[in-house]
Protein backbone atom coordinates (compact mmCIF):
# COMPACT_ATOMS: atom_id res chain seq x y z
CA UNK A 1 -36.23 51.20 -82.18
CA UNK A 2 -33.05 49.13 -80.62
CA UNK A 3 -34.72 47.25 -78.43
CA UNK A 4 -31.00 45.68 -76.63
CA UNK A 5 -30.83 48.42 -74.13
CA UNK A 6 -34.29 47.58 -72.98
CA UNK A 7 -33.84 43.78 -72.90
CA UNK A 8 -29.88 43.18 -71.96
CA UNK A 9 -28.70 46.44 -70.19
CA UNK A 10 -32.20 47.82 -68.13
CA UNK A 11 -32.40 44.32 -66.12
CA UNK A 12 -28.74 43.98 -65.38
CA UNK A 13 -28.71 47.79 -64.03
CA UNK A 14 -31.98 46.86 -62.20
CA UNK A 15 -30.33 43.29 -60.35
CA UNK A 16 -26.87 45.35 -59.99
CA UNK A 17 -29.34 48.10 -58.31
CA UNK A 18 -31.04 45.71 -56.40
CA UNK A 19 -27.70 43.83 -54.82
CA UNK A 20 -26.43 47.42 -54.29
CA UNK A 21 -29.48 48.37 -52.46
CA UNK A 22 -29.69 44.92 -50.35
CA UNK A 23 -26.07 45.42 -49.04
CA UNK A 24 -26.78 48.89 -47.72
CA UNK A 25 -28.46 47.71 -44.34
CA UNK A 26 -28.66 51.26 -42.59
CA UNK A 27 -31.42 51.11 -39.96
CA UNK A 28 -32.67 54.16 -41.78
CA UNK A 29 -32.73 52.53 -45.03
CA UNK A 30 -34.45 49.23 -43.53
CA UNK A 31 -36.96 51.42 -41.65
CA UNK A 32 -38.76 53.48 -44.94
CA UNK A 33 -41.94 51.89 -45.45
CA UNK A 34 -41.21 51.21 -48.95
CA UNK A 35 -37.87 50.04 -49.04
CA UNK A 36 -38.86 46.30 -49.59
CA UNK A 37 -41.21 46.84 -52.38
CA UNK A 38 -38.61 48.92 -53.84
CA UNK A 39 -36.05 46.11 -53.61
CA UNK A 40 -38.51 43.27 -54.38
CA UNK A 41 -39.95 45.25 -57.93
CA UNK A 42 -36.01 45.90 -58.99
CA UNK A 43 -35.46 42.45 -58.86
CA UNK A 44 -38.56 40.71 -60.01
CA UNK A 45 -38.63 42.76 -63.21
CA UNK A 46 -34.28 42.74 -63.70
CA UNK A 47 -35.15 38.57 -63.44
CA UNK A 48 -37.65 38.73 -65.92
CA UNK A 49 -35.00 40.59 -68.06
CA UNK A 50 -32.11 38.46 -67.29
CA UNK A 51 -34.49 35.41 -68.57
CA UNK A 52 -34.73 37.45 -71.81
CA UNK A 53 -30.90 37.71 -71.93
CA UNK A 54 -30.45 34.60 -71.13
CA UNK A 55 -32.29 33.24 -74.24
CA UNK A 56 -30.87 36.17 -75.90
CA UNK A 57 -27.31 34.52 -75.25
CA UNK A 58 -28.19 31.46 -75.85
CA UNK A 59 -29.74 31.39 -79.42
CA UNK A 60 -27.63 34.39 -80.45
CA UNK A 61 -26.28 33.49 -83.87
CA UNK A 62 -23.19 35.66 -82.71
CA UNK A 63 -22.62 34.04 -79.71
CA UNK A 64 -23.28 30.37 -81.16
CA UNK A 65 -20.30 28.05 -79.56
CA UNK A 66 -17.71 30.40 -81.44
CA UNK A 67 -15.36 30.60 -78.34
CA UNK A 68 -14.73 29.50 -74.75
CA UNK A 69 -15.09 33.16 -74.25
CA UNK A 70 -18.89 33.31 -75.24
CA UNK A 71 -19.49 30.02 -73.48
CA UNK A 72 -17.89 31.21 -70.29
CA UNK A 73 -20.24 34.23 -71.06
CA UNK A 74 -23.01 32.29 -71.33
CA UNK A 75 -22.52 30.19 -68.15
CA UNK A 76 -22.17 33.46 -65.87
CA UNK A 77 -25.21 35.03 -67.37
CA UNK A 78 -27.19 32.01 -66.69
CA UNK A 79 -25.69 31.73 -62.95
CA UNK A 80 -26.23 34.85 -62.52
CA UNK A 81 -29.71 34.68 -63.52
CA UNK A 82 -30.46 31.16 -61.12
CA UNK A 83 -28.68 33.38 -58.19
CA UNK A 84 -31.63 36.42 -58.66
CA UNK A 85 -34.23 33.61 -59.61
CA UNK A 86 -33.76 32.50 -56.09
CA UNK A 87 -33.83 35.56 -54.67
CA UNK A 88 -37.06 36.92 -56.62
CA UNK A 89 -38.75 33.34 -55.32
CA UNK A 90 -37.94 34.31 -51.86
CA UNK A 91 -39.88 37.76 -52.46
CA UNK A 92 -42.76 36.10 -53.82
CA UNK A 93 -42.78 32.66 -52.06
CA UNK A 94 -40.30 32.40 -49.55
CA UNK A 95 -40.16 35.37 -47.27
CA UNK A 96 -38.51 33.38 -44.42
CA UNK A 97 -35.41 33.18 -46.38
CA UNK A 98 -34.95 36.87 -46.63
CA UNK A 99 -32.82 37.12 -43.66
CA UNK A 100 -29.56 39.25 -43.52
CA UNK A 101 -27.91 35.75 -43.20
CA UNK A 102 -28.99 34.00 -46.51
CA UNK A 103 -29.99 37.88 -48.66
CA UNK A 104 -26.66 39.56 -47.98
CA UNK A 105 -24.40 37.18 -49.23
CA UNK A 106 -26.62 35.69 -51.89
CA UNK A 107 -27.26 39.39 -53.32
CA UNK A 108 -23.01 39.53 -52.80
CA UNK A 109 -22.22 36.55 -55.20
CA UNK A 110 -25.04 37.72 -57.94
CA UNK A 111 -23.44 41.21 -58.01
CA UNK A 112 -19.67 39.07 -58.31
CA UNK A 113 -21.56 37.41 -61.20
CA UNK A 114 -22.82 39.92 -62.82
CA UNK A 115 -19.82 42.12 -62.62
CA UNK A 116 -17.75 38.61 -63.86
CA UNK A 117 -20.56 37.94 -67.02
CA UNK A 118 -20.49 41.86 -68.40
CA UNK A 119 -16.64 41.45 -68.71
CA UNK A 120 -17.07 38.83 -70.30
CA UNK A 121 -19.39 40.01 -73.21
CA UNK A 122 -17.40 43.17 -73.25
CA UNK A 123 -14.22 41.05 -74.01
CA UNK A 124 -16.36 39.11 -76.83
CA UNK A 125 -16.69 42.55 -78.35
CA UNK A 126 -13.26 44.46 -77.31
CA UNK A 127 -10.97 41.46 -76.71
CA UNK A 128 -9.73 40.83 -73.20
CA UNK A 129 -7.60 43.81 -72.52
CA UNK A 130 -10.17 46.47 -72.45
CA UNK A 131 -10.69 45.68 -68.84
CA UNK A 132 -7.65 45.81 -66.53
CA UNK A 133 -9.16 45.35 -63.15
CA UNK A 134 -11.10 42.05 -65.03
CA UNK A 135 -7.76 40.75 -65.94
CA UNK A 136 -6.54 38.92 -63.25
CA UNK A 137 -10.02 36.78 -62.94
CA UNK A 138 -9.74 36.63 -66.88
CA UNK A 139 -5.94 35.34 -66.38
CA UNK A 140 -7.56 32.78 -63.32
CA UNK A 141 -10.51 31.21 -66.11
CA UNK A 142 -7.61 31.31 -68.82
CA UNK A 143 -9.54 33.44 -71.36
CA UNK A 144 -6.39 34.96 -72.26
C-alpha cells in the first residue's frame, strides 16, 4: 500500500478545503448547525497531516539540501503548516480569535501558501515550466 497519498496529498486537500470553506461566509453557510465542526475537523486532522509532511520533507533523502528549489519547498510547507497550526489552536484553545477579522485573512495567506509550496514540489519533480500561472512568483523567488 502507497501510503504518500494518505500522508502528503489527503491533509493538503483537507487545509485547501478548509481555507475554501472559511472564505465562503454566506449567512446560510454560517447558519448550519454543523458548519464549524465541519471546518474545525478539516483542519485539525489536514494539521496533523501537514506535521507528517513536514517531517516527510524534511528528512526526505530526496529532498536533502539538493537545491534552493527543495529548500524553498521546504520553507513554504513548514509556513504553511505554522499558518494552520495557528488556526487549529484557535479551534481548540482560542475561540476568541476566530473572528472574520483575524480567520479570513489568515485562512487567505495559508491557501497562498499552500498553492505557492505544491508548485514548488511539482517543479522538484517536472522542472519549473510545468506550471505557467506559477511562473511569474517562480521568476519573483528566482527559481528559474
Amino acid at each position: 500500500m502507497d501510503f504518500h497519498p494518505l500522508v502528503i496529498h489527503y491533509p493538503i486537500a483537507f487545509l485547501t478545503t478548509y481555507a475554501v470553506f472559511e472564505l465562503l461566509r454566506f449567512r446560510k453557510l454560517l447558519d448550519l448547525p454543523y458548519w464549524f465542526y465541519m471546518k474545525a475537523t478539516l483542519v485539525i486532522v489536514g494539521e496533523l497531516g501537514a506535521l507528517a509532511t513536514v517531517v516527510a520533507a524534511y528528512t526526505s533523502a530526496g529532498l536533502a539540501g539538493e537545491s534552493v528549489l527543495a529548500d524553498m519547498y521546504k520553507n513554504f510547507i513548514l509556513i504553511t503548516t505554522v499558518i494552520f497550526g495557528v488556526i487549529t489552536l484557535a479551534y481548540l484553545k482560542w475561540p476568541k480569535m476566530l473572528e472574520p477579522v483575524v480567520i479570513v485573512p489568515l485562512s487567505f495567506i495559508g491557501l497562498f501558501f499552500i498553492v505557492v509550496a505544491g508548485g514548488l514540489f511539482g517543479a522538484t519533480v517536472y522542472g519549473t515550466h510545468f506550471d505557467p500561472f506559477l511562473a511569474p512568483i517562480f521568476k519573483l523567488m528566482k527559481v528559474y
